[in-house]
N, C-alpha and C. Protein backbone atom coordinates (compact mmCIF):
# COMPACT_ATOMS: atom_id res chain seq x y z
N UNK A 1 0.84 -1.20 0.00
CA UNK A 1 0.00 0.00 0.00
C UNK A 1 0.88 1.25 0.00
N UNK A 2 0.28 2.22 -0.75
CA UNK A 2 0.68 3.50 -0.88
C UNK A 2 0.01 4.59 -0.26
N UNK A 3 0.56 5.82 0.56
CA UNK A 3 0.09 6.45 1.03
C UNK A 3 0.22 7.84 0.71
N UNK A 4 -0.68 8.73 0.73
CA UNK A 4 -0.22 10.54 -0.19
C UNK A 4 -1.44 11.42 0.67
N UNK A 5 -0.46 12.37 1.02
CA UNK A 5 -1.44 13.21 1.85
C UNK A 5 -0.75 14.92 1.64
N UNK A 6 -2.03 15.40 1.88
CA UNK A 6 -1.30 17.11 1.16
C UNK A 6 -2.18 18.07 2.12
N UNK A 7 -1.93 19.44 2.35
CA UNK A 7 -2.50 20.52 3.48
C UNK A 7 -2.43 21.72 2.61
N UNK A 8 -3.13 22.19 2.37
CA UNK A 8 -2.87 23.54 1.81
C UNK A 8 -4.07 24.41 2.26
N UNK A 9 -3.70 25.94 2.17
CA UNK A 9 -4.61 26.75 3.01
C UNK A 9 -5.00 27.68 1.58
N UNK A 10 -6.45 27.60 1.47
CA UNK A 10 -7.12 28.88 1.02
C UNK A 10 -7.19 30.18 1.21
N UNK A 11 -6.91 31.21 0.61
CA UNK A 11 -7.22 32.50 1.48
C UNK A 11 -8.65 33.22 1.15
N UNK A 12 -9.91 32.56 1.01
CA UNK A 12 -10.86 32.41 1.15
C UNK A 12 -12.02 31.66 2.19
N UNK A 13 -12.80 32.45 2.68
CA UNK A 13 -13.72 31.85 3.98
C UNK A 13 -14.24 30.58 3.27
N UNK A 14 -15.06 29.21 3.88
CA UNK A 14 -15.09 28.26 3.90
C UNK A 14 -16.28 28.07 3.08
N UNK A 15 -17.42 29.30 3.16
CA UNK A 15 -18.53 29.12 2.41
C UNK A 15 -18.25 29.34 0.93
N UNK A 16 -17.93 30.50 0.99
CA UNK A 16 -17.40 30.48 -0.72
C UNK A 16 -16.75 29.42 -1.08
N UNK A 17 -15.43 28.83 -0.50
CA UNK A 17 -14.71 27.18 -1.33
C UNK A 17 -15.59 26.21 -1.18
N UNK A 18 -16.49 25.82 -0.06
CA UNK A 18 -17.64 25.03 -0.37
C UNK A 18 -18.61 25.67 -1.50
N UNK A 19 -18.73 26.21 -2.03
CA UNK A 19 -19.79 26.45 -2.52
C UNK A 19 -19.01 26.39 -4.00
N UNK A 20 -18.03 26.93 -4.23
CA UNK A 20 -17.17 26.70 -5.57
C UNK A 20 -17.22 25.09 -6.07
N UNK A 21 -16.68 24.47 -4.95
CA UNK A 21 -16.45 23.26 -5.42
C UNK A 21 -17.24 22.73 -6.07
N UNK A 22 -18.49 22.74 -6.06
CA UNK A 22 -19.66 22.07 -6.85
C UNK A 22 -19.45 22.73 -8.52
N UNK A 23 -18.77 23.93 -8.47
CA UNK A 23 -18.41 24.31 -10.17
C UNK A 23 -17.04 23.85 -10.14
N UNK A 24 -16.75 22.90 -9.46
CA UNK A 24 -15.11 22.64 -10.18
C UNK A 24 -14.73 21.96 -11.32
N UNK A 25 -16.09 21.58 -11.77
CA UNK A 25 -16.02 20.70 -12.87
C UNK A 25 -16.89 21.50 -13.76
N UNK A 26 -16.84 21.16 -15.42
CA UNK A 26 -15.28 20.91 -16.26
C UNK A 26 -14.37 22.27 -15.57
N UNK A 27 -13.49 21.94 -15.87
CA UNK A 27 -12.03 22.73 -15.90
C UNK A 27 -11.36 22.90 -16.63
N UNK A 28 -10.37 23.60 -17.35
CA UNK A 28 -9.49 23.58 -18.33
C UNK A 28 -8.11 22.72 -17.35
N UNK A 29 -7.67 22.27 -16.03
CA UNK A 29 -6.80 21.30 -15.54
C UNK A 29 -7.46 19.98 -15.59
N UNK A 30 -8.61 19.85 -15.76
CA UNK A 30 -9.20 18.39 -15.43
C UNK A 30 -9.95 17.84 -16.76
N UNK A 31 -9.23 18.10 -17.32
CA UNK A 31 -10.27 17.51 -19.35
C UNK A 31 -9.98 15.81 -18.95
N UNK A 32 -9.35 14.79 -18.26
CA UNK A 32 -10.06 13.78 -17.95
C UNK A 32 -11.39 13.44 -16.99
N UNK A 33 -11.67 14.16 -16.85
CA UNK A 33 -13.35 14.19 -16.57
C UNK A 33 -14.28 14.65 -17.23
N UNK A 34 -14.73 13.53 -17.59
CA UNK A 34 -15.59 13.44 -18.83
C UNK A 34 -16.91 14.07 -18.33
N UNK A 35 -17.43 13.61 -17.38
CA UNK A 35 -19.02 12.97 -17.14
C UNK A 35 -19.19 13.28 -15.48
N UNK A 36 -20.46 14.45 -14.66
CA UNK A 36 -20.41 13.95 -13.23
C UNK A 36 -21.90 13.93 -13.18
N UNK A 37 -22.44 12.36 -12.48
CA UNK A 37 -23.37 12.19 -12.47
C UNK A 37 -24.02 12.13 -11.09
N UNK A 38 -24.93 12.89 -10.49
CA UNK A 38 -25.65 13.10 -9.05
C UNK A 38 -26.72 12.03 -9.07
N UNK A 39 -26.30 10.74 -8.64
CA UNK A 39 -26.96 9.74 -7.83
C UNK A 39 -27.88 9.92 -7.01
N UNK A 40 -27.71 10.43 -5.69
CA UNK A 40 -28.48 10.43 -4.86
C UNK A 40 -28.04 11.91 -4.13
N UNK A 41 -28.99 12.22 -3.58
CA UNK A 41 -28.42 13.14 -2.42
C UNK A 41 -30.14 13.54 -1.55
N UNK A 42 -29.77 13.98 0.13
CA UNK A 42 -30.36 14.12 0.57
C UNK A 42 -30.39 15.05 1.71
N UNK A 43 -31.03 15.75 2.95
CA UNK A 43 -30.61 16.48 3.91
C UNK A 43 -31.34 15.80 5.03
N UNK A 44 -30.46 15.95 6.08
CA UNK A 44 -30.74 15.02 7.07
C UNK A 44 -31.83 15.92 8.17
N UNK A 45 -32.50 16.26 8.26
CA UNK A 45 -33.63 17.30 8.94
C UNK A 45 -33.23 17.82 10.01
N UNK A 46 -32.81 16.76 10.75
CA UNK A 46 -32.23 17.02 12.46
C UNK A 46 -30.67 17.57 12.84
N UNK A 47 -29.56 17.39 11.36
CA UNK A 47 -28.36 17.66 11.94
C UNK A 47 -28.17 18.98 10.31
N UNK A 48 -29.02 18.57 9.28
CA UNK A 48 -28.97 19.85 8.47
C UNK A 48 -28.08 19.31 7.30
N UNK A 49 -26.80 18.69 7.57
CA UNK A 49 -26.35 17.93 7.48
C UNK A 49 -26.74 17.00 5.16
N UNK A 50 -25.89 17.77 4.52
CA UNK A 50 -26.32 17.26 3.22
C UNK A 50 -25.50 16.29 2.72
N UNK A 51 -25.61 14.73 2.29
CA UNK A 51 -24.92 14.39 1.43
C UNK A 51 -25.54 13.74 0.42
N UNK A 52 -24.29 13.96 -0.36
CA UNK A 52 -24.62 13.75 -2.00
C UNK A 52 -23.52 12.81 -2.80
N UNK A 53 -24.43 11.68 -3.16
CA UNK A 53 -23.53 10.57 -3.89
C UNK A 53 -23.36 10.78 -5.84
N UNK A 54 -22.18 11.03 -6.35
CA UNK A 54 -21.58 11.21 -7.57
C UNK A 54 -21.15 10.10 -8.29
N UNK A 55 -21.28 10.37 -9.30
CA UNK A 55 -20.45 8.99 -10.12
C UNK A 55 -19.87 10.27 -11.15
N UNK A 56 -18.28 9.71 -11.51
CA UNK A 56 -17.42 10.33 -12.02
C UNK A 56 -17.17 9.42 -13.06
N UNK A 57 -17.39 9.97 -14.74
CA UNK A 57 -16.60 9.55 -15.56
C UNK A 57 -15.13 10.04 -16.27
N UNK A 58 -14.35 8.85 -16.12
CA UNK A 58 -13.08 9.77 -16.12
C UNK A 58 -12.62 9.22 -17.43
N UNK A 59 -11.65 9.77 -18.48
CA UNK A 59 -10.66 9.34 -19.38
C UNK A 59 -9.64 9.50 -18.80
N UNK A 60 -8.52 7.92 -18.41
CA UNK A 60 -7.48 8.30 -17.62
C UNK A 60 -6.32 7.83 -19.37
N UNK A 61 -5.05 8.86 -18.90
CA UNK A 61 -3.88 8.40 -19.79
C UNK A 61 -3.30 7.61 -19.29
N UNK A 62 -3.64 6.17 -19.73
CA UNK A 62 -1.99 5.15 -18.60
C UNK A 62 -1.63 4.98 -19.97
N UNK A 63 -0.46 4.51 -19.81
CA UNK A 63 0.58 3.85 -20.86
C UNK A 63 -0.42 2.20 -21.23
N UNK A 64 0.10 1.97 -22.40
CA UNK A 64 -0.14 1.10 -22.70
C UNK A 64 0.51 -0.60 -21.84
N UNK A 65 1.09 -0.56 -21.79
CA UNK A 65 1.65 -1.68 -20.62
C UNK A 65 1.12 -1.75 -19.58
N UNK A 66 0.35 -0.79 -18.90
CA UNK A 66 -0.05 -1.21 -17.95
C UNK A 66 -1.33 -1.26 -17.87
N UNK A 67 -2.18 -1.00 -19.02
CA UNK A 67 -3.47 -1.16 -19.54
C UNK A 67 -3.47 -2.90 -19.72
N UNK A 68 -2.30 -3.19 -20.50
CA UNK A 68 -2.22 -4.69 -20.67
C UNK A 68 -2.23 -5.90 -19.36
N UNK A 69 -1.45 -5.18 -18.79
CA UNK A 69 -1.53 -5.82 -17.42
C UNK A 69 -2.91 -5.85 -16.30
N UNK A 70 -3.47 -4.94 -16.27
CA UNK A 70 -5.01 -4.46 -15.96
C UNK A 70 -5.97 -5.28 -16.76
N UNK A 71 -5.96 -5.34 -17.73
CA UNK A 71 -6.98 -5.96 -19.09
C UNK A 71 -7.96 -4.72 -18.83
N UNK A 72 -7.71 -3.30 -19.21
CA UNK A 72 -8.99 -2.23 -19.02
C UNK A 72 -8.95 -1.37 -19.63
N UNK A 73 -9.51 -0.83 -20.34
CA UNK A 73 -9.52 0.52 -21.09
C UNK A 73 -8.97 1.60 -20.41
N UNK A 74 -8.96 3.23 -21.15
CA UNK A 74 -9.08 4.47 -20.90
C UNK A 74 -10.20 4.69 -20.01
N UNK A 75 -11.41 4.31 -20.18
CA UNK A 75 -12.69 4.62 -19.57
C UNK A 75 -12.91 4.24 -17.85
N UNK A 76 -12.90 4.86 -17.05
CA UNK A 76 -12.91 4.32 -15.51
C UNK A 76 -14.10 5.56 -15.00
N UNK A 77 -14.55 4.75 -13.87
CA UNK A 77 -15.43 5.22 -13.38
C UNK A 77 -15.24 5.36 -11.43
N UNK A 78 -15.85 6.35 -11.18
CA UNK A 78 -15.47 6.33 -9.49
C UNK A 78 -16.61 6.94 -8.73
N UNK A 79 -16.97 6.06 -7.50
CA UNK A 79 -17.76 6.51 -6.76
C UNK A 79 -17.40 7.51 -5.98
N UNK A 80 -18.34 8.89 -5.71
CA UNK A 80 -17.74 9.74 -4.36
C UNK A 80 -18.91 9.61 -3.71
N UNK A 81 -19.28 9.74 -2.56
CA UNK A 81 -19.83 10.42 -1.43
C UNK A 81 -18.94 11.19 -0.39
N UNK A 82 -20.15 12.12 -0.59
CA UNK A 82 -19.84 13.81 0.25
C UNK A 82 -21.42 14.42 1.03
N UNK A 83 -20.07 14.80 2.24
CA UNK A 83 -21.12 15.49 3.42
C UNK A 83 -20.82 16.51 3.76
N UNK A 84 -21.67 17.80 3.73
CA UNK A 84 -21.64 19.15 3.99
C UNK A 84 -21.81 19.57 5.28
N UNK A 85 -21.71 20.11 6.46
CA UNK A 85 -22.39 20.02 7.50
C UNK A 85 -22.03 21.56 8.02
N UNK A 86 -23.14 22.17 7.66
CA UNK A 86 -22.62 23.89 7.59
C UNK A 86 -22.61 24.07 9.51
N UNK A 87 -23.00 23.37 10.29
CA UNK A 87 -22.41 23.82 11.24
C UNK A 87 -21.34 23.46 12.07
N UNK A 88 -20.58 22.41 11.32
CA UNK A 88 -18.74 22.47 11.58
C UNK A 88 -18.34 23.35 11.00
N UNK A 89 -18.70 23.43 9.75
CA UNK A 89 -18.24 24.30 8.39
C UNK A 89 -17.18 23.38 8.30
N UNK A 90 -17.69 21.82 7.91
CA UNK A 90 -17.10 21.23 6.98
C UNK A 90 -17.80 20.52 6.36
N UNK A 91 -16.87 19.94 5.20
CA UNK A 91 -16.92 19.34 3.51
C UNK A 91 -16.21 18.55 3.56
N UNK A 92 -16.55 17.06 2.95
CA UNK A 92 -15.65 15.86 3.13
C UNK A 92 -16.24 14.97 2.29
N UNK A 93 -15.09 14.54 1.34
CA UNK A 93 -15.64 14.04 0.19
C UNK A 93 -14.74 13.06 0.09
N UNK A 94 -15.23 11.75 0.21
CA UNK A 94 -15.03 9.89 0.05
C UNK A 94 -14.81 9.78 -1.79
N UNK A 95 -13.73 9.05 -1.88
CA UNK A 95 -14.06 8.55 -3.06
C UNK A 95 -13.27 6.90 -3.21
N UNK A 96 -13.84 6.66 -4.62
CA UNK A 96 -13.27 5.28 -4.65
C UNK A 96 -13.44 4.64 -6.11
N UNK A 97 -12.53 4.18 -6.59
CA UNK A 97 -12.46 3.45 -8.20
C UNK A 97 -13.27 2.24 -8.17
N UNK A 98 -14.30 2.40 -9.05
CA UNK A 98 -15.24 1.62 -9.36
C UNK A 98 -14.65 0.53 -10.30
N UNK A 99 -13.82 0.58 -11.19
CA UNK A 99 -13.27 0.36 -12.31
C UNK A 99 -12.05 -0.53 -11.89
N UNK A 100 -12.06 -1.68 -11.99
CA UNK A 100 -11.18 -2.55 -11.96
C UNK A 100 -10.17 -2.62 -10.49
N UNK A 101 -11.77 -2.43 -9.31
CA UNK A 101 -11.02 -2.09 -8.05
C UNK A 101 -10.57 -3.21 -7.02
N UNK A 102 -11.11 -4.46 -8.17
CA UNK A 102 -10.46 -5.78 -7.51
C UNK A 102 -8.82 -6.21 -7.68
N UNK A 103 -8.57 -5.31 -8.33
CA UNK A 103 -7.02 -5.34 -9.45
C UNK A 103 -6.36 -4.49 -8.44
N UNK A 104 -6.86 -2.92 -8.39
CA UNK A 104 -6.10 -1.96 -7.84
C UNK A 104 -7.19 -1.12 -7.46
N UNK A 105 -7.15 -0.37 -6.19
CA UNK A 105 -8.05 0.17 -5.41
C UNK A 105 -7.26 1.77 -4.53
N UNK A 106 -8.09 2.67 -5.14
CA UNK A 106 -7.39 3.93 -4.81
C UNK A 106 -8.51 5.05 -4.18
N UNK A 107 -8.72 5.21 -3.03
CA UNK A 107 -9.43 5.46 -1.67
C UNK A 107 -9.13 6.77 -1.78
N UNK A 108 -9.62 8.01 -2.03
CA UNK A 108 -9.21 9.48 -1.35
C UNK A 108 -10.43 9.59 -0.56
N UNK A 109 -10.13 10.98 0.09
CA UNK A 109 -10.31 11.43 1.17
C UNK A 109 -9.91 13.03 0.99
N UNK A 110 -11.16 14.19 0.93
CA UNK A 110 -10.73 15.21 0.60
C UNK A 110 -11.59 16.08 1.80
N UNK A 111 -11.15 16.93 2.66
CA UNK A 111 -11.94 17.71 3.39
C UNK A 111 -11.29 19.21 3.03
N UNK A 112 -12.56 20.05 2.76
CA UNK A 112 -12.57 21.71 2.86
C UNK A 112 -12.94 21.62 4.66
N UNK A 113 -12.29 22.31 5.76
CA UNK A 113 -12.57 22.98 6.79
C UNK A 113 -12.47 24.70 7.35
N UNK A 114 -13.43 25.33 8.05
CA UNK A 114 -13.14 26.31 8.12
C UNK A 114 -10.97 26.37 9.05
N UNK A 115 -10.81 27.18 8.74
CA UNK A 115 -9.11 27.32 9.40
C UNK A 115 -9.36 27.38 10.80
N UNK A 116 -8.66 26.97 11.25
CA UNK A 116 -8.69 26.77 13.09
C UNK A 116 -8.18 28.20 13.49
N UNK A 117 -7.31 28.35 13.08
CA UNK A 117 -6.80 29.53 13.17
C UNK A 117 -7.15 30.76 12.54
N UNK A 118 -7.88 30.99 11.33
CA UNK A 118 -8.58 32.31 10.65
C UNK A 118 -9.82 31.82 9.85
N UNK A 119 -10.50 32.47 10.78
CA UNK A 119 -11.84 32.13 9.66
C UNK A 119 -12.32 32.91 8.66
N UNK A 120 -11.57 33.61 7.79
CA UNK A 120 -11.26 33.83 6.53
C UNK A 120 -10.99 33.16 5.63
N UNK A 121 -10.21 32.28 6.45
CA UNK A 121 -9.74 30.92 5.44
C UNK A 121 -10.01 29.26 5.26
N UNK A 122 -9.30 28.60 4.44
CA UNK A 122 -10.07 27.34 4.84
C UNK A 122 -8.96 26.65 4.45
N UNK A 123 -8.91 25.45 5.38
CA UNK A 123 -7.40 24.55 5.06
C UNK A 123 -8.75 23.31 4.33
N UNK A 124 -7.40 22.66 3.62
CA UNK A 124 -7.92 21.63 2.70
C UNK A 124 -6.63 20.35 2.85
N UNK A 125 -7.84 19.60 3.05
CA UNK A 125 -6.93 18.07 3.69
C UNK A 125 -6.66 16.85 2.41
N UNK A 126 -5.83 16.88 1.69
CA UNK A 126 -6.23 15.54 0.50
C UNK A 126 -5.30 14.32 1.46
N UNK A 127 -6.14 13.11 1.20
CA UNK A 127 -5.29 12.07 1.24
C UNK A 127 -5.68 10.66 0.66
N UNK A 128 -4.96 9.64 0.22
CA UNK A 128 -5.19 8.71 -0.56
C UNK A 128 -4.55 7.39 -0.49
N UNK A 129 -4.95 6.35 -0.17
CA UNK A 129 -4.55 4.95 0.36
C UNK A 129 -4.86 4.09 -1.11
N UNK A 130 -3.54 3.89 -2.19
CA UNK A 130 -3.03 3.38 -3.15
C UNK A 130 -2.98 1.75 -2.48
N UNK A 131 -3.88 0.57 -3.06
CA UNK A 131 -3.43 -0.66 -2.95
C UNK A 131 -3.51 -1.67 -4.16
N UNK A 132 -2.62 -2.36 -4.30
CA UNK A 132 -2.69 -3.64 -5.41
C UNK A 132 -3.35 -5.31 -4.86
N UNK A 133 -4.21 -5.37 -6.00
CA UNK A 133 -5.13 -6.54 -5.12
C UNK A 133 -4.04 -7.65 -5.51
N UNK A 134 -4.45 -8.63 -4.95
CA UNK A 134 -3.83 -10.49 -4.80
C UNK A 134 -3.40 -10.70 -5.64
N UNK A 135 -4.10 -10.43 -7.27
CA UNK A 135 -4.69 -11.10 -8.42
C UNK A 135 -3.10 -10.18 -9.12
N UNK A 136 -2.79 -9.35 -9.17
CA UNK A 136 -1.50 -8.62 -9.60
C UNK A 136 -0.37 -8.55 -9.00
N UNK A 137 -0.44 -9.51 -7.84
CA UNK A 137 0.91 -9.16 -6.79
C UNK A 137 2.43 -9.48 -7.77
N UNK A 138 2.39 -9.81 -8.76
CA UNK A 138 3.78 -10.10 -9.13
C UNK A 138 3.98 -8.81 -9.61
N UNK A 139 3.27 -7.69 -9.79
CA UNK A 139 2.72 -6.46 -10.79
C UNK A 139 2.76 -5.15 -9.49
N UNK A 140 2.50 -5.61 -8.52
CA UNK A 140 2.01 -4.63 -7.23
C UNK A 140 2.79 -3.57 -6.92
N UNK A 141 3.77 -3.47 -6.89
CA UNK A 141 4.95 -2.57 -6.15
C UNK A 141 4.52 -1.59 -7.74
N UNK A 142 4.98 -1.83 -8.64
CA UNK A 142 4.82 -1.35 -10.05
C UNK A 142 3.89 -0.61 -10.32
N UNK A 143 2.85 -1.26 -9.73
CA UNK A 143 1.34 -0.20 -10.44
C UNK A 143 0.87 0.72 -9.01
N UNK A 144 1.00 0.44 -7.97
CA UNK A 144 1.31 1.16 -6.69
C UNK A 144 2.27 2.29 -6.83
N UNK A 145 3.64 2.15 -7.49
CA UNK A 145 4.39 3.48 -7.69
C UNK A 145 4.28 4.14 -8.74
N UNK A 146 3.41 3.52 -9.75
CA UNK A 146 3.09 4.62 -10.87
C UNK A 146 1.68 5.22 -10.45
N UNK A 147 0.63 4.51 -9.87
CA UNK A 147 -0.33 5.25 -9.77
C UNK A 147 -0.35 6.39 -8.59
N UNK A 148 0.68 6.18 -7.57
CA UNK A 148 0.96 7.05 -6.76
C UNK A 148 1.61 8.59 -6.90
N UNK A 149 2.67 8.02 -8.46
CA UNK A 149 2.97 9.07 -9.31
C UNK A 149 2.17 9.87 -9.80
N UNK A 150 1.17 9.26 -10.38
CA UNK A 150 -0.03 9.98 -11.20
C UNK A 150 -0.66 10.36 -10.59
N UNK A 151 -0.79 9.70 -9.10
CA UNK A 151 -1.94 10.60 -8.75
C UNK A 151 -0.94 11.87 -7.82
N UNK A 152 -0.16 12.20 -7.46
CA UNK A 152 0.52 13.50 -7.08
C UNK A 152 0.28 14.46 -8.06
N UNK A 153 1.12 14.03 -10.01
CA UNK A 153 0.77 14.78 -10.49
C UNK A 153 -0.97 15.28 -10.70
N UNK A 154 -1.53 14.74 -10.46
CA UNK A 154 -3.04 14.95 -10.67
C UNK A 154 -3.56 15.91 -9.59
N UNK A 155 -3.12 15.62 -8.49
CA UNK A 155 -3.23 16.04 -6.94
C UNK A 155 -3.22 17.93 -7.25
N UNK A 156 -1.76 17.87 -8.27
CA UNK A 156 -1.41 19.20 -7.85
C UNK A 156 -1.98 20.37 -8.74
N UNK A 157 -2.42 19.58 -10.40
CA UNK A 157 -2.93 19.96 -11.40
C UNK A 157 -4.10 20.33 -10.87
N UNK A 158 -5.52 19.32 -9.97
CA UNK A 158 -6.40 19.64 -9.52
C UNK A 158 -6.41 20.90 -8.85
N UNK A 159 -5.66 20.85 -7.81
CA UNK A 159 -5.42 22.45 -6.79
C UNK A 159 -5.42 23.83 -8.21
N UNK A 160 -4.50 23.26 -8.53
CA UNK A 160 -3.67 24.50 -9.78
C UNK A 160 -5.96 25.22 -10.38
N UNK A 161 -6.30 23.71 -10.94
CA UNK A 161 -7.22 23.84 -11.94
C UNK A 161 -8.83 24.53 -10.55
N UNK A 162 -9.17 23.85 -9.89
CA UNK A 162 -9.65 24.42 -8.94
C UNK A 162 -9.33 25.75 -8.15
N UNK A 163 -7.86 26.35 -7.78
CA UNK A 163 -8.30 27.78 -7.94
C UNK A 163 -8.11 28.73 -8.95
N UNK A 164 -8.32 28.64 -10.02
CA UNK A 164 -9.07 28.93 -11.25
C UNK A 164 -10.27 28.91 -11.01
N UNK A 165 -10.91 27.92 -10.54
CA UNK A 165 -12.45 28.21 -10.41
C UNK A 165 -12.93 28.64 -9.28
N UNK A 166 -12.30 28.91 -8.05
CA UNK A 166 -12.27 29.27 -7.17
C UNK A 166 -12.55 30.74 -7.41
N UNK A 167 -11.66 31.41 -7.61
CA UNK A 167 -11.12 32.94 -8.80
C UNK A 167 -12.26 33.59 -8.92
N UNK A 168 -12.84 32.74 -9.95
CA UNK A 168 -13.94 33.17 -11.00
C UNK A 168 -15.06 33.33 -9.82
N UNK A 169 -15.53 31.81 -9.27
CA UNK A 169 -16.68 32.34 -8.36
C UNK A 169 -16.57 33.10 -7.56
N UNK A 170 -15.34 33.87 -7.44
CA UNK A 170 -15.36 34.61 -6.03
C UNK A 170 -15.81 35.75 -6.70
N UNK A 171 -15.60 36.26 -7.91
CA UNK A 171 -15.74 37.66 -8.86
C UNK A 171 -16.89 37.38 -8.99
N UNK A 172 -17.44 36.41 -9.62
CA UNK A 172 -19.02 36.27 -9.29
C UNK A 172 -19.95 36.46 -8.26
N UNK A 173 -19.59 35.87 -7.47
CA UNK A 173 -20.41 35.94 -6.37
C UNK A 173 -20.18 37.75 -5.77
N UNK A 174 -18.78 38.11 -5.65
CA UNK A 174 -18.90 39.98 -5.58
C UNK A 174 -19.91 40.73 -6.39
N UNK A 175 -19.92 40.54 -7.64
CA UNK A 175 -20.46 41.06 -8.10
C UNK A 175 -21.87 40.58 -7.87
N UNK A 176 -22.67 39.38 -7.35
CA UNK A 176 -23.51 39.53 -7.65
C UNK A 176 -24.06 39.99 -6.14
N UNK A 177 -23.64 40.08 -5.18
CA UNK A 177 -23.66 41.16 -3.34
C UNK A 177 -23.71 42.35 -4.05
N UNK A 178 -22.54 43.25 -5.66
CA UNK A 178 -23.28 44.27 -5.41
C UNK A 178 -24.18 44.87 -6.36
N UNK A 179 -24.85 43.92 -6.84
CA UNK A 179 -25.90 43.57 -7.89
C UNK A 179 -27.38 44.00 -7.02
N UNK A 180 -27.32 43.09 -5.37
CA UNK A 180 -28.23 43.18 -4.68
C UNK A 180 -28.67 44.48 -3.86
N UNK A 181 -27.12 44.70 -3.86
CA UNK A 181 -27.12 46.52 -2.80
C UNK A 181 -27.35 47.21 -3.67
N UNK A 182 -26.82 47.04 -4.91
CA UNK A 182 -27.90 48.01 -5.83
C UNK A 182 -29.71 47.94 -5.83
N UNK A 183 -30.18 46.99 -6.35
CA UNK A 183 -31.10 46.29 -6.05
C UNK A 183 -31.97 47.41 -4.75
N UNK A 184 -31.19 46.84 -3.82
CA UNK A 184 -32.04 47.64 -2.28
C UNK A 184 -31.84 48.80 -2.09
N UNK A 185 -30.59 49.38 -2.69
CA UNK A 185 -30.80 50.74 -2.51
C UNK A 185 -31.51 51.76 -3.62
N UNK A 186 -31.87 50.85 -4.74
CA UNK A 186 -33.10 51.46 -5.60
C UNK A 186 -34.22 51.73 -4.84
N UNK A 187 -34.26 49.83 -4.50
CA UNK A 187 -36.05 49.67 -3.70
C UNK A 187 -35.78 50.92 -2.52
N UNK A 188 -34.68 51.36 -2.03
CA UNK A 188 -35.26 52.22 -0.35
C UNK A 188 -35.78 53.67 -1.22
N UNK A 189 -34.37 53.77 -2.57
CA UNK A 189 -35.08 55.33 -2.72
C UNK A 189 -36.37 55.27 -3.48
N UNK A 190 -37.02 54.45 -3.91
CA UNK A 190 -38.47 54.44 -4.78
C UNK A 190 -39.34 54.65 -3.20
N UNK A 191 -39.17 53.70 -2.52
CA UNK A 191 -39.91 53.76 -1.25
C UNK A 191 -40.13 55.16 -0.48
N UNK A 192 -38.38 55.97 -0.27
CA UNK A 192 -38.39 57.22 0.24
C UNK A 192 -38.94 58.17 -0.65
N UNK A 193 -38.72 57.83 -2.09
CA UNK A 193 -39.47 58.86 -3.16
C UNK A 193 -41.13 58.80 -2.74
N UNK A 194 -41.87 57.87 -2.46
CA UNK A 194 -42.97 57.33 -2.81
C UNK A 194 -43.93 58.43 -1.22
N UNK A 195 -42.52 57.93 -0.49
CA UNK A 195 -42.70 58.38 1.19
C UNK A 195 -42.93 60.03 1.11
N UNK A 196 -42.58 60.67 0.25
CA UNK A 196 -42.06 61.88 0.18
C UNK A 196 -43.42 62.48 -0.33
N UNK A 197 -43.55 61.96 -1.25
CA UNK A 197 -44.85 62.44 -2.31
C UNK A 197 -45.72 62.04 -1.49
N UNK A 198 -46.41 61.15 -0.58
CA UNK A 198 -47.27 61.31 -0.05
C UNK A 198 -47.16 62.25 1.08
N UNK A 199 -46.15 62.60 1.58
CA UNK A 199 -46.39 63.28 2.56
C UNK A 199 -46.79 64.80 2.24
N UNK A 200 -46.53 64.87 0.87
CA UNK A 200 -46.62 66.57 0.22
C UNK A 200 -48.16 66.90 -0.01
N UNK A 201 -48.51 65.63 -0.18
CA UNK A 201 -49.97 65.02 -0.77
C UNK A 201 -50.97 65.32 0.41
């Protein structure tokens, strides 16, 4: 088994990167993700508490040799489940290879939390438990250190490609706070206009 774990801090509050993440897909870093499909999801009444089950279609690049060794295409598929729970102010998102996970089986583990230390910000937890099943052990060490490879580079491309979208929704979402104060400070002066004229009246 292989193990990969990463910490990095946002300099954005926790609602906005939760709330991005759901546009992190497509990306111009992530063009192997083809396809995200919302399974199930639900809110739990009593703790508020949302999760939501995904299916991810991915186009992965392996080399040809080790496609051979696998017997599997480009085409893989992966389960996530994720739970929101706005009053930790955290986000924690399970995943797992659907796709030939009796062969090789690759487990992440991704949490957005508000920062312990500034709640402006939000630390982000990745980590990922790389294993080779029975059926490949003469193969194991091999496809364990390349997929551990790939998935770092992937790890870091994701971050890179996610705040990019991070970016964008944050300019969005500004603009659209002062979309609204416009908005209300029309509605007060129509109201004070309205207030005015009747009182002349």
């Amino acid at each position: 088994m292989k193990l990969f774990e990463t910490v990095h801090d946002y300099n954005y509050e926790w609602s906005l990167v939760s709330a991005a993440n759901w546009r992190k897909y497509p990306n111009e870093n992530a063009t192997h993700v083809k396809c995200v499909d919302i399974l199930n999801q639900h809110i739990d009444p009593d703790t508020g508490v949302l999760t939501t089950e995904r299916l991810f279609t991915v186009k992965q690049n392996v080399p040809t040799l080790i496609l051979k060794i696998l017997g599997s295409d480009t085409t893989h598929y992966v389960r996530e489940v994720s739970t929101i729970d706005p009053r930790t102010k955290t986000l924690t998102m399970c995943s797992v290879n659907l796709t030939m996970s009796n062969l090789l089986t690759v487990e992440e583990t991704i949490r957005y939390q508000e920062h312990p230390e500034d709640p402006l910000k939000t630390k982000f937890t990745q980590q990922a438990a790389i294993s080779a099943g029975s059926l490949v052990s003469r193969w194991g060490n091999l496809l364990e250190d390349f997929t551990l490879k790939r998935f770092q580079q992937n790890a870091a491309t994701g971050r890179e490609g996610f705040s990019k979208v991070l970016e964008r929704f944050v300019v969005m979402a500004e603009a659209g706070q002062q979309q609204q104060k416009a908005v209300r400070s029309d509605n007060e002066n129509n109201n004070n206009s309205s207030s005015s004229n009747s009182n002349s009246n």
